[in-house]
N, C-alpha and C. Protein backbone atom coordinates (compact mmCIF):
# COMPACT_ATOMS: atom_id res chain seq x y z
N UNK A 1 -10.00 4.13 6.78
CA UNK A 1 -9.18 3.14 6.13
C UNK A 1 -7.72 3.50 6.35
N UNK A 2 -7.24 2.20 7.25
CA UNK A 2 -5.67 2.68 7.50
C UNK A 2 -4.74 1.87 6.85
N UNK A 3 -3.74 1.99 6.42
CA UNK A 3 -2.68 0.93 5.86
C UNK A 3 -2.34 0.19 7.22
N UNK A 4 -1.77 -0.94 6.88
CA UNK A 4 -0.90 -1.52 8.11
C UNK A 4 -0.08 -1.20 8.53
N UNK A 5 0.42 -1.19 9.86
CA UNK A 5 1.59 -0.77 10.68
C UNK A 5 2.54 -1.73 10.43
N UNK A 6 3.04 -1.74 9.81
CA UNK A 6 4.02 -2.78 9.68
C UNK A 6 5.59 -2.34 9.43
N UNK A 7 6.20 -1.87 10.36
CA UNK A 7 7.62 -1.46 9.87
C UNK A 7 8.36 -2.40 10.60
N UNK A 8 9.44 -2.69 9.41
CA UNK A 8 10.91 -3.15 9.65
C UNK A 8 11.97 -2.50 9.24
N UNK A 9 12.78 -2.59 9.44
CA UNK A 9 14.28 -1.64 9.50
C UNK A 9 15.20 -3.09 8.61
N UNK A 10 15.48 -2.85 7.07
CA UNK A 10 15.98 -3.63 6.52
C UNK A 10 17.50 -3.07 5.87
N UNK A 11 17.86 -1.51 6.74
CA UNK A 11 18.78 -1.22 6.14
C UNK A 11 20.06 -2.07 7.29
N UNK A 12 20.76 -2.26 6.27
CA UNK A 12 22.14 -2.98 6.83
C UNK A 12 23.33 -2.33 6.30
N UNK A 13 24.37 -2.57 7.20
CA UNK A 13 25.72 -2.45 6.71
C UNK A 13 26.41 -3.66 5.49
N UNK A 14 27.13 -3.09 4.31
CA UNK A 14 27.14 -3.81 3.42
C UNK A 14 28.28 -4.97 3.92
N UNK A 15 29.23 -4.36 4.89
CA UNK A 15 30.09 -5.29 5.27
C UNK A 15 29.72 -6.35 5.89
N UNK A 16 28.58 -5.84 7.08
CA UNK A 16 28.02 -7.36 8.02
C UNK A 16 26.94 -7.78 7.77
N UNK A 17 26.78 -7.46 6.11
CA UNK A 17 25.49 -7.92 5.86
C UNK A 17 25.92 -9.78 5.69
N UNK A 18 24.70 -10.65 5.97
CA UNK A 18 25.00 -11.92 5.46
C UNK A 18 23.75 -12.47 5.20
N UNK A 19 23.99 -13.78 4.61
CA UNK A 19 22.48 -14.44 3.87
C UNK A 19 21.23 -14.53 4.52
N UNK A 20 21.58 -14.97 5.91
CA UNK A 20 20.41 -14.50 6.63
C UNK A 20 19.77 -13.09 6.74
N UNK A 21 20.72 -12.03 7.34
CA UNK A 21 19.98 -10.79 6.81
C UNK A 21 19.76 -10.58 5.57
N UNK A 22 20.23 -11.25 3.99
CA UNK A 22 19.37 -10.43 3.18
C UNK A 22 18.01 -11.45 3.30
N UNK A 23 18.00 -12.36 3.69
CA UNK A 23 16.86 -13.27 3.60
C UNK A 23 15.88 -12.79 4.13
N UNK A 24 15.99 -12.34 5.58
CA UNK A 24 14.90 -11.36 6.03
C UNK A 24 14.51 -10.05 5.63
N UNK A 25 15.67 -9.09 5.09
CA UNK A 25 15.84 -8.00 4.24
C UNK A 25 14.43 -8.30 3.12
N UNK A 26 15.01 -9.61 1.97
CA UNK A 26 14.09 -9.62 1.41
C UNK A 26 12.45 -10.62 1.48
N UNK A 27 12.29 -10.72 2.74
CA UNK A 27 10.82 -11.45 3.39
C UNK A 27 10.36 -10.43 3.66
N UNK A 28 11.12 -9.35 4.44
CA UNK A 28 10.57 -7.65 4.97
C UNK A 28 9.61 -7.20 3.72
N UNK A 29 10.71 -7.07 2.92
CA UNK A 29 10.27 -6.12 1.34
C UNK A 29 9.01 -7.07 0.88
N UNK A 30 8.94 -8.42 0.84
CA UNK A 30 7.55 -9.19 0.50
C UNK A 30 6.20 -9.05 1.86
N UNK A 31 6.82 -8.62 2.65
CA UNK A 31 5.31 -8.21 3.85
C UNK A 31 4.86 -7.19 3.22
N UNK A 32 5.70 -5.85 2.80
CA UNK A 32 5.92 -4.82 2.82
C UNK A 32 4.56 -4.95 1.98
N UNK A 33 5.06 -5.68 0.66
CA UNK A 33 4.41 -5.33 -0.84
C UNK A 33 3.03 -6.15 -0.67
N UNK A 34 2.99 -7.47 0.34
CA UNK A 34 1.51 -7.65 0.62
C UNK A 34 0.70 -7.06 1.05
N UNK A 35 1.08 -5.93 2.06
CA UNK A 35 0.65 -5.53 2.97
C UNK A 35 -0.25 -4.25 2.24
N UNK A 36 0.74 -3.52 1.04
CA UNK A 36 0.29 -2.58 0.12
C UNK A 36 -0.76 -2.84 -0.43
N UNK A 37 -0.80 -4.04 -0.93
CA UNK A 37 -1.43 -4.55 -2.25
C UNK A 37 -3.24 -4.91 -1.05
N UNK A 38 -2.93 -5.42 -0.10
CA UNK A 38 -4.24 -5.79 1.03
C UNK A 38 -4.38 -4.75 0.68
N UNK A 39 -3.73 -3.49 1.47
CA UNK A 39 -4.28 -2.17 1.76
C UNK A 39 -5.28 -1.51 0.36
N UNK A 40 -4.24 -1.44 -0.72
CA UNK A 40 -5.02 -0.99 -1.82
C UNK A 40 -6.06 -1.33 -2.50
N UNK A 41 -6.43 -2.92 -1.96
CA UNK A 41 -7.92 -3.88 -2.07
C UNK A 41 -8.99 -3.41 -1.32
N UNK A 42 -8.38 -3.34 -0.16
CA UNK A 42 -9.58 -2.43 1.03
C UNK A 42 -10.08 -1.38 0.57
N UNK A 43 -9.21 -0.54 -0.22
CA UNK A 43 -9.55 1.13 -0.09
C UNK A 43 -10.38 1.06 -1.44
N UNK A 44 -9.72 -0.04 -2.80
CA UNK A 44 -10.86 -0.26 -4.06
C UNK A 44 -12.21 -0.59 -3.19
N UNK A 45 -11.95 -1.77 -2.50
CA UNK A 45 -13.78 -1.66 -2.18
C UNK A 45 -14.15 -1.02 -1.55
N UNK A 46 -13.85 -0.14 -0.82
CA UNK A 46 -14.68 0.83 -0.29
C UNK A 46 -15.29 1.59 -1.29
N UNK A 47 -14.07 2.29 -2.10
CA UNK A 47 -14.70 2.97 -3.13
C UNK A 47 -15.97 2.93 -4.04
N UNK A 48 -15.70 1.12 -4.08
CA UNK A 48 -16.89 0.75 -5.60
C UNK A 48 -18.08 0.62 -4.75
N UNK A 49 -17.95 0.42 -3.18
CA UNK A 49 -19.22 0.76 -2.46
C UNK A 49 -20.18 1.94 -2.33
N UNK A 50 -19.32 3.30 -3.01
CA UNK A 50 -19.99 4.31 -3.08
C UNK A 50 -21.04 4.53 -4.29
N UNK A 51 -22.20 5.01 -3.96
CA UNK A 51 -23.25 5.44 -4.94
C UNK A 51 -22.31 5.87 -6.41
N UNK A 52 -23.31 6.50 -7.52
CA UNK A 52 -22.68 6.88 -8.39
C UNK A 52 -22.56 8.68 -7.92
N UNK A 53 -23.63 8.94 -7.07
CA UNK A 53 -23.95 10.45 -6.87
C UNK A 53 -23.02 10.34 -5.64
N UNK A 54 -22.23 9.67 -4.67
CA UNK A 54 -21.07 10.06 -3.72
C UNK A 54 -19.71 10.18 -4.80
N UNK A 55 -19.71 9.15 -5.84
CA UNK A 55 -18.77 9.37 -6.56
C UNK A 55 -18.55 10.52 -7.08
N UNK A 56 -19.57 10.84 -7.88
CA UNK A 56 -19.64 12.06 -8.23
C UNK A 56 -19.02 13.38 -7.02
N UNK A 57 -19.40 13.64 -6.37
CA UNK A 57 -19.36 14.42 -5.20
C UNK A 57 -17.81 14.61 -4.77
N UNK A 58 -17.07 13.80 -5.14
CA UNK A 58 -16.00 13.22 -4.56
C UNK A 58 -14.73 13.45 -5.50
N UNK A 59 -15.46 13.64 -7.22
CA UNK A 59 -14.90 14.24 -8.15
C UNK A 59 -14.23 12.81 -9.02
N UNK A 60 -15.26 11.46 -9.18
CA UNK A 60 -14.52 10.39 -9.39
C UNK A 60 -15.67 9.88 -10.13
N UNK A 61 -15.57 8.71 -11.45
CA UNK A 61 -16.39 7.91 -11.97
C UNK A 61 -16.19 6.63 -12.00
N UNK A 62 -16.49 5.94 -12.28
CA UNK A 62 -16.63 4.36 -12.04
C UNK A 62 -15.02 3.79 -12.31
N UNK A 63 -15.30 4.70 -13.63
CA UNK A 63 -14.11 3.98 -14.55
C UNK A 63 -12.70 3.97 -13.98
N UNK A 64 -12.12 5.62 -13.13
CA UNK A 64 -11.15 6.18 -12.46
C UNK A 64 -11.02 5.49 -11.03
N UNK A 65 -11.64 4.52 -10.95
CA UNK A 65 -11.60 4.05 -9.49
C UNK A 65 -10.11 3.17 -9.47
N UNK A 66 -9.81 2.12 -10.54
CA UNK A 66 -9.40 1.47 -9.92
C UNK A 66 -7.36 2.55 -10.06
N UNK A 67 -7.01 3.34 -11.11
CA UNK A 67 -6.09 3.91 -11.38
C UNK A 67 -6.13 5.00 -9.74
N UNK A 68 -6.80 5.82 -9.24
CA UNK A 68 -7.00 6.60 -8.22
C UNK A 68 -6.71 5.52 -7.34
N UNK A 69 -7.14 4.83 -6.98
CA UNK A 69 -6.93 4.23 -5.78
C UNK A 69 -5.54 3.26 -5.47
N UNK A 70 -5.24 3.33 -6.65
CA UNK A 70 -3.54 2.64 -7.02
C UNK A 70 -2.64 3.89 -6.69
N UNK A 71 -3.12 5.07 -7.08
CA UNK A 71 -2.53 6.30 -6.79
C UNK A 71 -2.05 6.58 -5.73
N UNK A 72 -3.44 6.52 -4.87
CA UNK A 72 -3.86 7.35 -3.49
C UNK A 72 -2.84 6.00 -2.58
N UNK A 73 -2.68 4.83 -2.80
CA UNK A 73 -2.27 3.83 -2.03
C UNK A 73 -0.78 4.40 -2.02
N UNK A 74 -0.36 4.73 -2.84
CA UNK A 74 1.27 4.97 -2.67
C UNK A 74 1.37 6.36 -2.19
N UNK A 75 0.54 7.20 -2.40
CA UNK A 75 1.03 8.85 -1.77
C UNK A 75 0.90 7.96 -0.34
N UNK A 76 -0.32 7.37 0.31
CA UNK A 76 -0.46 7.06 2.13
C UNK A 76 0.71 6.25 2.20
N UNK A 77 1.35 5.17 1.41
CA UNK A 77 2.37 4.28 1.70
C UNK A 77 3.39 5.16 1.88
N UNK A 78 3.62 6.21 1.39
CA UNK A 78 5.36 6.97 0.87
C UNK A 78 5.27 7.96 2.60
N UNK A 79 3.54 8.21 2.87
CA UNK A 79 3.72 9.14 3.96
C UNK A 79 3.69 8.29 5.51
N UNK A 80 3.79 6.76 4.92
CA UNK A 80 4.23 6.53 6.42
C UNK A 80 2.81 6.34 7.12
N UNK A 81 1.24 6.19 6.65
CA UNK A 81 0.65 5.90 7.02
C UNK A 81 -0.52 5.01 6.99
């Protein structure tokens, strides 16, 4: 399970910034946050696909799935992968 490749470069200079760049600036930041939110859907169902005895194994219960996997989505988002 991979996040999406999706990079854009939304840093700008504040002087030549203009409405069009923040417009795309902020369409970037809305791929960005879809793209998270897909990703972190994929990785819940995988999870709730596991037995209760892989869960177990894995050091996780039913209940911790959906907080862990909200977790685990932002440590892979922050590392860029």
């Amino acid at each position: 399970m991979r996040s999406p490749d999706l990079t854009f470069c939304t840093q700008t200079n504040r002087q030549t910034e203009t409405p069009q760049s923040r417009l795309i600036a902020g369409l970037a930041d809305g791929f960005r946050w879809m793209a998270r939110k897909l990703a972190e859907q994929r990785r819940r169902s995988a999870v709730m696909e596991l037995s209760d005895d892989q869960l177990k194994d894995i050091g996780l219960s039913r209940g911790q799935i959906e907080s862990d996997v909200h977790v685990s989505s932002h440590y892979w988002n922050n590392k860029g992968l």
